[in-house]
PDB file of N, CA and C in Angstrom:
ATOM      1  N   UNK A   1       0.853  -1.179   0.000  1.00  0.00           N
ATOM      2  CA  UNK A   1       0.000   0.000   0.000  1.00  0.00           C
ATOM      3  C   UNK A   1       0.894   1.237   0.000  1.00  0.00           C
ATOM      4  N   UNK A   2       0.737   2.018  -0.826  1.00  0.00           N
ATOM      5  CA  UNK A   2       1.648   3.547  -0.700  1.00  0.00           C
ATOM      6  C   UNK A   2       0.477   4.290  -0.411  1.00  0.00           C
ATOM      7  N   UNK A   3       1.281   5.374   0.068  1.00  0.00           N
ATOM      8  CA  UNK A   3       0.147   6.744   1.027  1.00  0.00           C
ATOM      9  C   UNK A   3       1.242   7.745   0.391  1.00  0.00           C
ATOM     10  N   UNK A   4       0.570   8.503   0.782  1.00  0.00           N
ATOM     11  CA  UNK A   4       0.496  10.160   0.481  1.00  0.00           C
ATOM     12  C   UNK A   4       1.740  10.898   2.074  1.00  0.00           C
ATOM     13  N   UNK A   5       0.767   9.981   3.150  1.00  0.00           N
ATOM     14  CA  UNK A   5       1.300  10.424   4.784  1.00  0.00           C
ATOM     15  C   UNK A   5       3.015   9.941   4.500  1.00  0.00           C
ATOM     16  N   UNK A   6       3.326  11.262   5.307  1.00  0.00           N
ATOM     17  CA  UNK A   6       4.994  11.172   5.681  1.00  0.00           C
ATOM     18  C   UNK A   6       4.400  11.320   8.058  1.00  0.00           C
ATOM     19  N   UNK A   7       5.468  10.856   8.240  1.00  0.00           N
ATOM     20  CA  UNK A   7       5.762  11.814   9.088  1.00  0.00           C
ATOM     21  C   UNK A   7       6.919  12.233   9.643  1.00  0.00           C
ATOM     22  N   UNK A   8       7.079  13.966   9.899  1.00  0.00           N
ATOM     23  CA  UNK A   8       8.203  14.611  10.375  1.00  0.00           C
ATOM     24  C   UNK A   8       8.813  14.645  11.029  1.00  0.00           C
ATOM     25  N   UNK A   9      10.023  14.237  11.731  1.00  0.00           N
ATOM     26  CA  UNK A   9      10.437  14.453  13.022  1.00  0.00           C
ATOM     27  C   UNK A   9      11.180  15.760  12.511  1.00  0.00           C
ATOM     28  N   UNK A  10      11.354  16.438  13.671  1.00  0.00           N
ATOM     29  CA  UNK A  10      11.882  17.658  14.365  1.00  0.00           C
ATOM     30  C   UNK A  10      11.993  17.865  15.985  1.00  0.00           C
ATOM     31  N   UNK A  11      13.083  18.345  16.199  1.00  0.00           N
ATOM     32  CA  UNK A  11      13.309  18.375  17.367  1.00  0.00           C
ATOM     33  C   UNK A  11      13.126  19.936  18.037  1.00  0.00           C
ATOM     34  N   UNK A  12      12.676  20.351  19.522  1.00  0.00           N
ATOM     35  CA  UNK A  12      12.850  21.598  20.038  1.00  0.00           C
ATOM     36  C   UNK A  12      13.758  21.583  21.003  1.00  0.00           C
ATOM     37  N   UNK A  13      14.409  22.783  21.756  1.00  0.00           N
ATOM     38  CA  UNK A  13      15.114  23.066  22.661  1.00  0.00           C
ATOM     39  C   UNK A  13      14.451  22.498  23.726  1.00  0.00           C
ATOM     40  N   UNK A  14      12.742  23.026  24.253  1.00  0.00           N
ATOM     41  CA  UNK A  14      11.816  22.595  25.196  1.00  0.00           C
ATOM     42  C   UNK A  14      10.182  22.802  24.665  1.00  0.00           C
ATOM     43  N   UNK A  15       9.975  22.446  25.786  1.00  0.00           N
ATOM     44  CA  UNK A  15       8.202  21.779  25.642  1.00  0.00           C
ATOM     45  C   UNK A  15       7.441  23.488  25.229  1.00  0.00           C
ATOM     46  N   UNK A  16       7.890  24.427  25.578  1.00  0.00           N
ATOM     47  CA  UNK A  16       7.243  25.826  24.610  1.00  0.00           C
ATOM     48  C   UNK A  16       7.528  25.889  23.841  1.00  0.00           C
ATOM     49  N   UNK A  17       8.604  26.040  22.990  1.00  0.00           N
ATOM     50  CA  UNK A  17       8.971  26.026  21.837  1.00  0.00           C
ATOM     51  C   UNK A  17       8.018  24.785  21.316  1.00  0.00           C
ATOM     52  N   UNK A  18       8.374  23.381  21.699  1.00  0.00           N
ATOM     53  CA  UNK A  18       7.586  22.329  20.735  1.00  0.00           C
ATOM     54  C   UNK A  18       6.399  22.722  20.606  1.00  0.00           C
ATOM     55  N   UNK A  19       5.501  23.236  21.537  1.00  0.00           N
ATOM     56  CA  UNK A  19       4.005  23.490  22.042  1.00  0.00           C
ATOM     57  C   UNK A  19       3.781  24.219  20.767  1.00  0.00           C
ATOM     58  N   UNK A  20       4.495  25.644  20.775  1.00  0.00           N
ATOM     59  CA  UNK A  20       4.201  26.762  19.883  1.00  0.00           C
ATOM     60  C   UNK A  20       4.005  26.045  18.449  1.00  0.00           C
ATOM     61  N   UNK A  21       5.181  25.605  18.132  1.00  0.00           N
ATOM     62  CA  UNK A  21       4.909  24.455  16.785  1.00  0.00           C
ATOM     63  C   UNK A  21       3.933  23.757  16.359  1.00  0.00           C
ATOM     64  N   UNK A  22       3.778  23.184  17.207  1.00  0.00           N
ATOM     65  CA  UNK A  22       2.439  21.911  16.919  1.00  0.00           C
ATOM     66  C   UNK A  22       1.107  22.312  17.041  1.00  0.00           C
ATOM     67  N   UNK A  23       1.011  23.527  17.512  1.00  0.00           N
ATOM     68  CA  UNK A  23      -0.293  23.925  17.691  1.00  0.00           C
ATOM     69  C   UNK A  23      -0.825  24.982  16.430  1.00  0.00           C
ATOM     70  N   UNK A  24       0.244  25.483  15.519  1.00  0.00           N
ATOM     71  CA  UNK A  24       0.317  25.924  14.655  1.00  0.00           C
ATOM     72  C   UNK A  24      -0.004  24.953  13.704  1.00  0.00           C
ATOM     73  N   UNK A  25       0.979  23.984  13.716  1.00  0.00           N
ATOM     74  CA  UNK A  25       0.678  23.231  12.550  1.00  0.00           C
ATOM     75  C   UNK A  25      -0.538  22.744  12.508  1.00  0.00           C
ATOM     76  N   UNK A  26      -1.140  22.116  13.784  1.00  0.00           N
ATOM     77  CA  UNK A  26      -2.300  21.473  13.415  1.00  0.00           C
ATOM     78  C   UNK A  26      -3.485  22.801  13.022  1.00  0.00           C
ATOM     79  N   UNK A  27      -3.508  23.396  14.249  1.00  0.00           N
ATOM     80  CA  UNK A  27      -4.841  25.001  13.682  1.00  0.00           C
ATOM     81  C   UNK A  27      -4.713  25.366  12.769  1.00  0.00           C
ATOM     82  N   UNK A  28      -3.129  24.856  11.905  1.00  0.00           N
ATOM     83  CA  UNK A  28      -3.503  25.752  10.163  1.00  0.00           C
ATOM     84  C   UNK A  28      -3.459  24.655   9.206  1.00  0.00           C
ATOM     85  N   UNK A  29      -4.238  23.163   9.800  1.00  0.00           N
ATOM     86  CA  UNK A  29      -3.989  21.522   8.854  1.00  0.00           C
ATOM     87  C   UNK A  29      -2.908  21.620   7.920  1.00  0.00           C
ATOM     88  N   UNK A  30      -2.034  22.242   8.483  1.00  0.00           N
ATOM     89  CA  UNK A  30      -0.840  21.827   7.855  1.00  0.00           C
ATOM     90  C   UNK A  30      -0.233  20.322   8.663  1.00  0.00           C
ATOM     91  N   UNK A  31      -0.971  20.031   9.307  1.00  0.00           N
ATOM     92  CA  UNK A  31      -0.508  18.370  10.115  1.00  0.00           C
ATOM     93  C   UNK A  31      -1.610  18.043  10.834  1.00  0.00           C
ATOM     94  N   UNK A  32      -1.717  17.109  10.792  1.00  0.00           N
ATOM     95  CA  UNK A  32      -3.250  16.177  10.882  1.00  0.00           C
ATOM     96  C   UNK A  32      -2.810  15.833  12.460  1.00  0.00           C
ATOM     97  N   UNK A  33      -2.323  15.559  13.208  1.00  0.00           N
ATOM     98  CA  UNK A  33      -1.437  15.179  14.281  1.00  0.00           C
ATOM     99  C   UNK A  33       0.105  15.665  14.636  1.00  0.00           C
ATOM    100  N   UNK A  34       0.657  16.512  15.713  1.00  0.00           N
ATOM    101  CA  UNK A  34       1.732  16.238  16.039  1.00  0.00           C
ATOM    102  C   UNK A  34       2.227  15.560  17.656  1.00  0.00           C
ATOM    103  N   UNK A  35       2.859  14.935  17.681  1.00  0.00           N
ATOM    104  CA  UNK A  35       3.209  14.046  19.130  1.00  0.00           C
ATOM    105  C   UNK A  35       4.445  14.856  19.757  1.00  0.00           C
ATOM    106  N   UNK A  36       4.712  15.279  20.771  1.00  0.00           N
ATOM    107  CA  UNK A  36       5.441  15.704  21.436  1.00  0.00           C
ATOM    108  C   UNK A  36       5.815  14.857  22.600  1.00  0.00           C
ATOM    109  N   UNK A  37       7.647  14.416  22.404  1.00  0.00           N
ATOM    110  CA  UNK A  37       7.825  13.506  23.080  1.00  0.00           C
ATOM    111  C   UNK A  37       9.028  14.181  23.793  1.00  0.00           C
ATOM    112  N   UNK A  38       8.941  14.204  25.280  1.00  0.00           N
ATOM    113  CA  UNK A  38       9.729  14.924  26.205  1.00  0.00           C
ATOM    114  C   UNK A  38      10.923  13.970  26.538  1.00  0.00           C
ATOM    115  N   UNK A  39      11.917  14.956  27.019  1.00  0.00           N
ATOM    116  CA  UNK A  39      12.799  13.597  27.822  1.00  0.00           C
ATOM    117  C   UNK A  39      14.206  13.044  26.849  1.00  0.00           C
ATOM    118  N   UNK A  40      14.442  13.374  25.713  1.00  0.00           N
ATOM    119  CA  UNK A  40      14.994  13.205  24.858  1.00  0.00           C
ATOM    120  C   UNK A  40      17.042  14.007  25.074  1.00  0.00           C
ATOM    121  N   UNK A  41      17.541  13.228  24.564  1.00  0.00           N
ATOM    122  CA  UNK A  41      19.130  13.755  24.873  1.00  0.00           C
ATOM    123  C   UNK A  41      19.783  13.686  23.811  1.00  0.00           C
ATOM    124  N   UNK A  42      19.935  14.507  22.860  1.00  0.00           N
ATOM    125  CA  UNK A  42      20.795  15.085  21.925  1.00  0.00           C
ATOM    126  C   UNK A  42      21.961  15.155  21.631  1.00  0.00           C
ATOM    127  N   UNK A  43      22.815  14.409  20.756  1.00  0.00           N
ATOM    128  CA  UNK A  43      24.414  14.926  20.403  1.00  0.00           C
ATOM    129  C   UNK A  43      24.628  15.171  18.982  1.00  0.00           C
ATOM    130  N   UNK A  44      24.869  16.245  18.853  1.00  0.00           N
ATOM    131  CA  UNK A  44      24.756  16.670  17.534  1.00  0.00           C
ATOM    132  C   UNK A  44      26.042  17.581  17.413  1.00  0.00           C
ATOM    133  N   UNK A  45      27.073  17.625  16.092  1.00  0.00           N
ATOM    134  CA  UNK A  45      27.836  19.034  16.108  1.00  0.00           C
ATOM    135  C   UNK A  45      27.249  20.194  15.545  1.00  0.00           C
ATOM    136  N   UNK A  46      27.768  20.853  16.245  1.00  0.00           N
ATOM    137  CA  UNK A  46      27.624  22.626  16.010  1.00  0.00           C
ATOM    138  C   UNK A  46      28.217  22.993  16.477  1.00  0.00           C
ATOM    139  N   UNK A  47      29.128  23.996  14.885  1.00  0.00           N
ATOM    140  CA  UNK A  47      29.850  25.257  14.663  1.00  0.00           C
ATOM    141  C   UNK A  47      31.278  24.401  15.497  1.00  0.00           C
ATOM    142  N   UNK A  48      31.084  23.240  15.068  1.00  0.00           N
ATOM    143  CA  UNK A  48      33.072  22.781  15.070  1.00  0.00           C
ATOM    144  C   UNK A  48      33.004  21.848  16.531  1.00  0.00           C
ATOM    145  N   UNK A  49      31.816  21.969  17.359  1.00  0.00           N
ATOM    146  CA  UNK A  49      32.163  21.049  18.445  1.00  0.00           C
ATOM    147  C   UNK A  49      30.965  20.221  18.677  1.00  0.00           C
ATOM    148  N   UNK A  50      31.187  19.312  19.643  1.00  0.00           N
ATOM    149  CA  UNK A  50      30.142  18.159  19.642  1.00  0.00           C
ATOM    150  C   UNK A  50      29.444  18.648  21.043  1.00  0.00           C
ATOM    151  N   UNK A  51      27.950  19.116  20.845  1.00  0.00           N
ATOM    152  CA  UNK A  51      26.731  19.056  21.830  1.00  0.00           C
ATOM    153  C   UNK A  51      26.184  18.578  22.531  1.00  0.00           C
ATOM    154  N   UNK A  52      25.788  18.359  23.516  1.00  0.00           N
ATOM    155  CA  UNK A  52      24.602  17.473  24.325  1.00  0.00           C
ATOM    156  C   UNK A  52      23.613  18.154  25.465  1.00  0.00           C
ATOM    157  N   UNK A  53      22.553  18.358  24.329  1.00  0.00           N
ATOM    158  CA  UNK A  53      21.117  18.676  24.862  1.00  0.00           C
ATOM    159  C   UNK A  53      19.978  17.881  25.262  1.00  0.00           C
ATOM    160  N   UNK A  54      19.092  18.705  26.118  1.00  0.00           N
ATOM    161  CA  UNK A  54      18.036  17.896  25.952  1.00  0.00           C
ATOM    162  C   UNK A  54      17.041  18.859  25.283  1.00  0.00           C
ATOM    163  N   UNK A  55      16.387  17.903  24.688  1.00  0.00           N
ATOM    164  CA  UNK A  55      15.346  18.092  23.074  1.00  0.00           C
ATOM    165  C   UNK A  55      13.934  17.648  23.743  1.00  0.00           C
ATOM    166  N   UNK A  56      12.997  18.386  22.754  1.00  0.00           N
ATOM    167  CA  UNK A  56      11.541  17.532  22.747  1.00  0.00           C
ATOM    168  C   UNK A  56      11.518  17.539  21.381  1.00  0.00           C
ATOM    169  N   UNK A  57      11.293  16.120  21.070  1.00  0.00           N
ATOM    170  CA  UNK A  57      10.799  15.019  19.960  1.00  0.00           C
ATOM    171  C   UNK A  57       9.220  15.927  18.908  1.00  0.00           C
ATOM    172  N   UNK A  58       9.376  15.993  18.012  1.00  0.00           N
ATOM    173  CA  UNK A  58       7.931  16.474  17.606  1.00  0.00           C
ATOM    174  C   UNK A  58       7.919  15.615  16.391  1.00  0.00           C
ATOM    175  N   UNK A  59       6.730  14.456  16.485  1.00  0.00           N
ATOM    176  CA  UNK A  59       6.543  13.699  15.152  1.00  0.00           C
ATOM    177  C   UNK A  59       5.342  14.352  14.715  1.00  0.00           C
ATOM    178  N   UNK A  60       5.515  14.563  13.203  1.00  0.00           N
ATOM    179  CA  UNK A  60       4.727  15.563  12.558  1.00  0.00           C
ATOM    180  C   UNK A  60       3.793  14.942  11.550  1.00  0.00           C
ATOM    181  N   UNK A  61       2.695  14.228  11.844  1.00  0.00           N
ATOM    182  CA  UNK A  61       1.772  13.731  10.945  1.00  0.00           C
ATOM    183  C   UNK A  61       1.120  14.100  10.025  1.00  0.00           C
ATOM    184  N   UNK A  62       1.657  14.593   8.276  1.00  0.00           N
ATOM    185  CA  UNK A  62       0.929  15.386   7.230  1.00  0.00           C
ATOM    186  C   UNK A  62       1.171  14.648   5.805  1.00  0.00           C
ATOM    187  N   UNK A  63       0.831  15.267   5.147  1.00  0.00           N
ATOM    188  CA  UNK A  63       0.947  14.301   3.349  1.00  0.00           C
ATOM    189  C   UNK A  63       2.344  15.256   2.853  1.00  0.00           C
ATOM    190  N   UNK A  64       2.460  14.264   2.391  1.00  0.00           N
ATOM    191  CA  UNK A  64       3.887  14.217   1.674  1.00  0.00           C
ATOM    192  C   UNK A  64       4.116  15.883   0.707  1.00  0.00           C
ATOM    193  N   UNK A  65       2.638  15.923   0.054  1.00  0.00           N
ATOM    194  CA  UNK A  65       2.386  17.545  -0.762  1.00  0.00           C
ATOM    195  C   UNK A  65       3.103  19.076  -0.055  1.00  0.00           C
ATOM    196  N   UNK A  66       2.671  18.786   1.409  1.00  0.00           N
ATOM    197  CA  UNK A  66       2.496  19.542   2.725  1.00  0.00           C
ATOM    198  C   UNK A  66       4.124  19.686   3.499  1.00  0.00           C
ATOM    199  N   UNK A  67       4.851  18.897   2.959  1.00  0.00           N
ATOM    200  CA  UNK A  67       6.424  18.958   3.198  1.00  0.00           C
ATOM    201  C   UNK A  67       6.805  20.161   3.310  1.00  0.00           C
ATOM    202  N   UNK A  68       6.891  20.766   2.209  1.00  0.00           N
ATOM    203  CA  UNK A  68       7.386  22.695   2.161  1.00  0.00           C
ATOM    204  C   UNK A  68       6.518  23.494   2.701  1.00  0.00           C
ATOM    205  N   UNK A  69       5.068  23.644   3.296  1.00  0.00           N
ATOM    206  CA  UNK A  69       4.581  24.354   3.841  1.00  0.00           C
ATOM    207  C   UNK A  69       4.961  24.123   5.353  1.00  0.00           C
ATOM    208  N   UNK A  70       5.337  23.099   5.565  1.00  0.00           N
ATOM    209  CA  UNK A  70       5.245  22.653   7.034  1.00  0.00           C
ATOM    210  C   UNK A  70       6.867  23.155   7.426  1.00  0.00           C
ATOM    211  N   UNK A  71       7.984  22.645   6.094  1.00  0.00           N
ATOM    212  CA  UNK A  71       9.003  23.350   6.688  1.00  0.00           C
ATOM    213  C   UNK A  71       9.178  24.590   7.088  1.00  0.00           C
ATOM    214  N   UNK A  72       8.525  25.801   5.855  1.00  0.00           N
ATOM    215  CA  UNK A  72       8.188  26.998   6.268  1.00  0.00           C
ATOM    216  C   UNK A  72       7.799  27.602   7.289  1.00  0.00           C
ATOM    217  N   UNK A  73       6.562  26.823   7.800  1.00  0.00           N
ATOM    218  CA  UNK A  73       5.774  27.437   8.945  1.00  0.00           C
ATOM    219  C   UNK A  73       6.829  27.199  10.107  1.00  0.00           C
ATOM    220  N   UNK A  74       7.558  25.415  10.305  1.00  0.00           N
ATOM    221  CA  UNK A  74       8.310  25.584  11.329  1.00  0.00           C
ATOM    222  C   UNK A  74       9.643  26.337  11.275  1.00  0.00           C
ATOM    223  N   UNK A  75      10.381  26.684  10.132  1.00  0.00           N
ATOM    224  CA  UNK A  75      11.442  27.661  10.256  1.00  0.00           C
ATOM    225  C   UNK A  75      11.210  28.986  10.708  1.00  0.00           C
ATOM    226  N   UNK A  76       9.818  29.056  10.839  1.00  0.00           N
ATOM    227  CA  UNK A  76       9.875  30.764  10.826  1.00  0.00           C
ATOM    228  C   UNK A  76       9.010  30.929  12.290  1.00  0.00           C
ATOM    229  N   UNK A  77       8.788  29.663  13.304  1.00  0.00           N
ATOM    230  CA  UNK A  77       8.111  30.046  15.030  1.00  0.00           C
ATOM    231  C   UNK A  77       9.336  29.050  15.714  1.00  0.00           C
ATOM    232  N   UNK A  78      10.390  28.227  14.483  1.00  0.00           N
ATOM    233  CA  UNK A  78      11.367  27.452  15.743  1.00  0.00           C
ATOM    234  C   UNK A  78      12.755  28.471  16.118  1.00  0.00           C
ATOM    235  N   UNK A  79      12.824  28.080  17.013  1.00  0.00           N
ATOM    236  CA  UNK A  79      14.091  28.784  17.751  1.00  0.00           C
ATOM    237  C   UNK A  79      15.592  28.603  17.110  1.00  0.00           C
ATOM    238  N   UNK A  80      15.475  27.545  16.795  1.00  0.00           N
ATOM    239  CA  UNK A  80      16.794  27.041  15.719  1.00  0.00           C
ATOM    240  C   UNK A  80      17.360  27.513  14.499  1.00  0.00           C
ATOM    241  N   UNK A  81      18.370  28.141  14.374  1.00  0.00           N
ATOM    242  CA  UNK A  81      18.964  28.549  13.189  1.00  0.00           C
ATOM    243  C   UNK A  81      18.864  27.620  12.201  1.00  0.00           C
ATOM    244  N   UNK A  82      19.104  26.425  12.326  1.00  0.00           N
ATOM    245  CA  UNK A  82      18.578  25.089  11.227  1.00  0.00           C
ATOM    246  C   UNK A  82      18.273  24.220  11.819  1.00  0.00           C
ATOM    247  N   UNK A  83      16.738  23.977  12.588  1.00  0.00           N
ATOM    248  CA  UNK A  83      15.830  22.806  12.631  1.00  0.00           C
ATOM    249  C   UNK A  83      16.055  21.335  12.190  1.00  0.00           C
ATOM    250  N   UNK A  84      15.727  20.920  12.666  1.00  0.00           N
ATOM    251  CA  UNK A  84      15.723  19.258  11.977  1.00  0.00           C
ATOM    252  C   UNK A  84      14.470  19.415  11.611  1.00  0.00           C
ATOM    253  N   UNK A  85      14.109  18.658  10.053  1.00  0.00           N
ATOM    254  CA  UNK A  85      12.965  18.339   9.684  1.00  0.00           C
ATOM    255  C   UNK A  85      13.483  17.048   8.723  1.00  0.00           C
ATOM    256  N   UNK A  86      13.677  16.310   9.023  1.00  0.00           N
ATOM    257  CA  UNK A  86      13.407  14.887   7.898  1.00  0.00           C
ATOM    258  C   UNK A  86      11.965  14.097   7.968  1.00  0.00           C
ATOM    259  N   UNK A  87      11.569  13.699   6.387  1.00  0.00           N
ATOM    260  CA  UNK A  87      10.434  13.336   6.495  1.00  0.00           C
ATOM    261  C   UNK A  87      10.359  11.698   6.388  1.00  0.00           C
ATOM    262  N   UNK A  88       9.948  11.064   6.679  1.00  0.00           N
ATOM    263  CA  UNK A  88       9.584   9.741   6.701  1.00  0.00           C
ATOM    264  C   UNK A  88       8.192   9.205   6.018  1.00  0.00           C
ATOM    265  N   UNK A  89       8.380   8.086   5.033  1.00  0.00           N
ATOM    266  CA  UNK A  89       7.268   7.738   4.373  1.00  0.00           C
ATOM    267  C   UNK A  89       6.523   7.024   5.652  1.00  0.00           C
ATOM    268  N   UNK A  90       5.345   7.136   4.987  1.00  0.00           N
ATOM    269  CA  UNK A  90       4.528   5.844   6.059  1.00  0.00           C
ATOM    270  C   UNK A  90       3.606   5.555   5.185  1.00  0.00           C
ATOM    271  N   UNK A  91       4.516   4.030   5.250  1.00  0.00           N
ATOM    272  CA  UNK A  91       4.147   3.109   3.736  1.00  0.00           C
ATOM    273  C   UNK A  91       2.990   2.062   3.791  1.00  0.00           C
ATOM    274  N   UNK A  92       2.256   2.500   5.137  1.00  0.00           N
ATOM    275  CA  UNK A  92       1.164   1.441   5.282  1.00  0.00           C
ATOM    276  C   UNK A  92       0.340   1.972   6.263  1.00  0.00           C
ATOM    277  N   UNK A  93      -0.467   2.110   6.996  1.00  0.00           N
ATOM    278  CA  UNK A  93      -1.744   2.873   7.633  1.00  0.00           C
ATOM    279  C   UNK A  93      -3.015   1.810   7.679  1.00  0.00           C
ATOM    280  N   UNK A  94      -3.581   2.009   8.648  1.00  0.00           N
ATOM    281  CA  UNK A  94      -5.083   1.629   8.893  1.00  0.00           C
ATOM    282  C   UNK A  94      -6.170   2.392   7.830  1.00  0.00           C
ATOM    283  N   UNK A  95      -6.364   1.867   6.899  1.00  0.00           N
ATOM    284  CA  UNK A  95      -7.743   3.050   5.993  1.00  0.00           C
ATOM    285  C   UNK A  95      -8.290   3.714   6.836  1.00  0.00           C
ATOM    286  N   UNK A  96      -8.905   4.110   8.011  1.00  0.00           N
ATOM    287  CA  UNK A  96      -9.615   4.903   8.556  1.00  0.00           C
ATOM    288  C   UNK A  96      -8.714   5.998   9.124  1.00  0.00           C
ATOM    289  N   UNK A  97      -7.328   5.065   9.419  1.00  0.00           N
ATOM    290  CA  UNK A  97      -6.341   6.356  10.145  1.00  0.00           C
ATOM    291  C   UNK A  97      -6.268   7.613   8.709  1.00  0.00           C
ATOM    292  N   UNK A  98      -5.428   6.921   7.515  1.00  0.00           N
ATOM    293  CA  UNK A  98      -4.615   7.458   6.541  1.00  0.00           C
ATOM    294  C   UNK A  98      -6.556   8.118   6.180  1.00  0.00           C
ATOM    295  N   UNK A  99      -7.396   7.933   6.549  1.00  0.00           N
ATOM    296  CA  UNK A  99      -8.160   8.817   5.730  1.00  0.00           C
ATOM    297  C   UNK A  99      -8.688  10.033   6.821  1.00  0.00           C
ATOM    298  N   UNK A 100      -8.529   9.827   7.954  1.00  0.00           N
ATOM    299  CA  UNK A 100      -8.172  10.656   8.854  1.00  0.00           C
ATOM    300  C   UNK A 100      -7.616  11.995   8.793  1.00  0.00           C
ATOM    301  N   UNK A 101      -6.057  11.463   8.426  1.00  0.00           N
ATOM    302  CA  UNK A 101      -4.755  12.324   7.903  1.00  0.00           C
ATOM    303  C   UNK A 101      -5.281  13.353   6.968  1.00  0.00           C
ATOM    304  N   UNK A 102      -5.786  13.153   6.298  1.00  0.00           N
ATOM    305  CA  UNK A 102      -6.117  12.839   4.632  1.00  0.00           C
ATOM    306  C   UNK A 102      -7.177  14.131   4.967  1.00  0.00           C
ATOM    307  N   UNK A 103      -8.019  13.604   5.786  1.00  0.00           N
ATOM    308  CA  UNK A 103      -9.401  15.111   6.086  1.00  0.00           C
ATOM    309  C   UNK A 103      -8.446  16.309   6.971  1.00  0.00           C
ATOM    310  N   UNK A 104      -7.757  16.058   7.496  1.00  0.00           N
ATOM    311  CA  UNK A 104      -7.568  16.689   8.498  1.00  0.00           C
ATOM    312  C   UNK A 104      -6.328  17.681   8.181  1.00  0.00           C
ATOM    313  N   UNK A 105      -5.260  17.391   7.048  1.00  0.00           N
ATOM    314  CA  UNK A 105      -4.562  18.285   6.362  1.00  0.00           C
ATOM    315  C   UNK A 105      -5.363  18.923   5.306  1.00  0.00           C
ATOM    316  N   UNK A 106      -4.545  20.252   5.206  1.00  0.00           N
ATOM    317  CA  UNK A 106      -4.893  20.680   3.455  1.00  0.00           C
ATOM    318  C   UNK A 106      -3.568  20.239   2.316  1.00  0.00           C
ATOM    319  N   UNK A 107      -3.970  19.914   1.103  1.00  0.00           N
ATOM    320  CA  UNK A 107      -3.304  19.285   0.032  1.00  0.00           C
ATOM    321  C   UNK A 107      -2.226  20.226  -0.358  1.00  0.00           C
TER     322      UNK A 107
END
């Protein structure tokens, strides 16, 4: 079965920042669902040295179309000079979920 649904991970500094995000995305169906997962520990480089934060998790439930609007909206309320946004297919779904998704974004 192929779908349309990706979903996004992106990470925040903390739970306001993630909040601000996800509540955007969904009030403007630019994401049918986002999950905010706390608790998370980060090592990533930046600017020449190696990091360790703690992050909140934001999986970003929208159609694949909705990729560049969603990066947009989150580059321009996240705190991050460059965000994580990679998208992930989701190559199989419950018909009632993926049609869910499906009402609940715009195309």
């Amino acid at each position: 079965m192929s779908t349309d649904a990706i979903a996004i991970l992106c990470t925040a500094p903390d739970a306001a920042s993630a909040e601000r995000v996800a509540s955007a995305l969904v009030d403007e169906k630019l994401a049918a669902c986002v999950n905010l997962v706390p608790g998370l520990t980060s090592y990533f480089r930046w600017e020449g040295k190696v990091q360790r934060e703690a992050e909140v998790l934001l999986i970003i439930k929208t159609r694949r179309t909705s990729f560049d609007a969603v990066a947009a909206r989150v580059k321009a309320l996240h705190p991050y000079t460059v965000p994580e946004l990679i998208a992930l297919p989701i190559d199989a779904g419950t018909p009632d979920y993926l049609a869910w998704l499906t009402e609940n974004t715009t195309p």
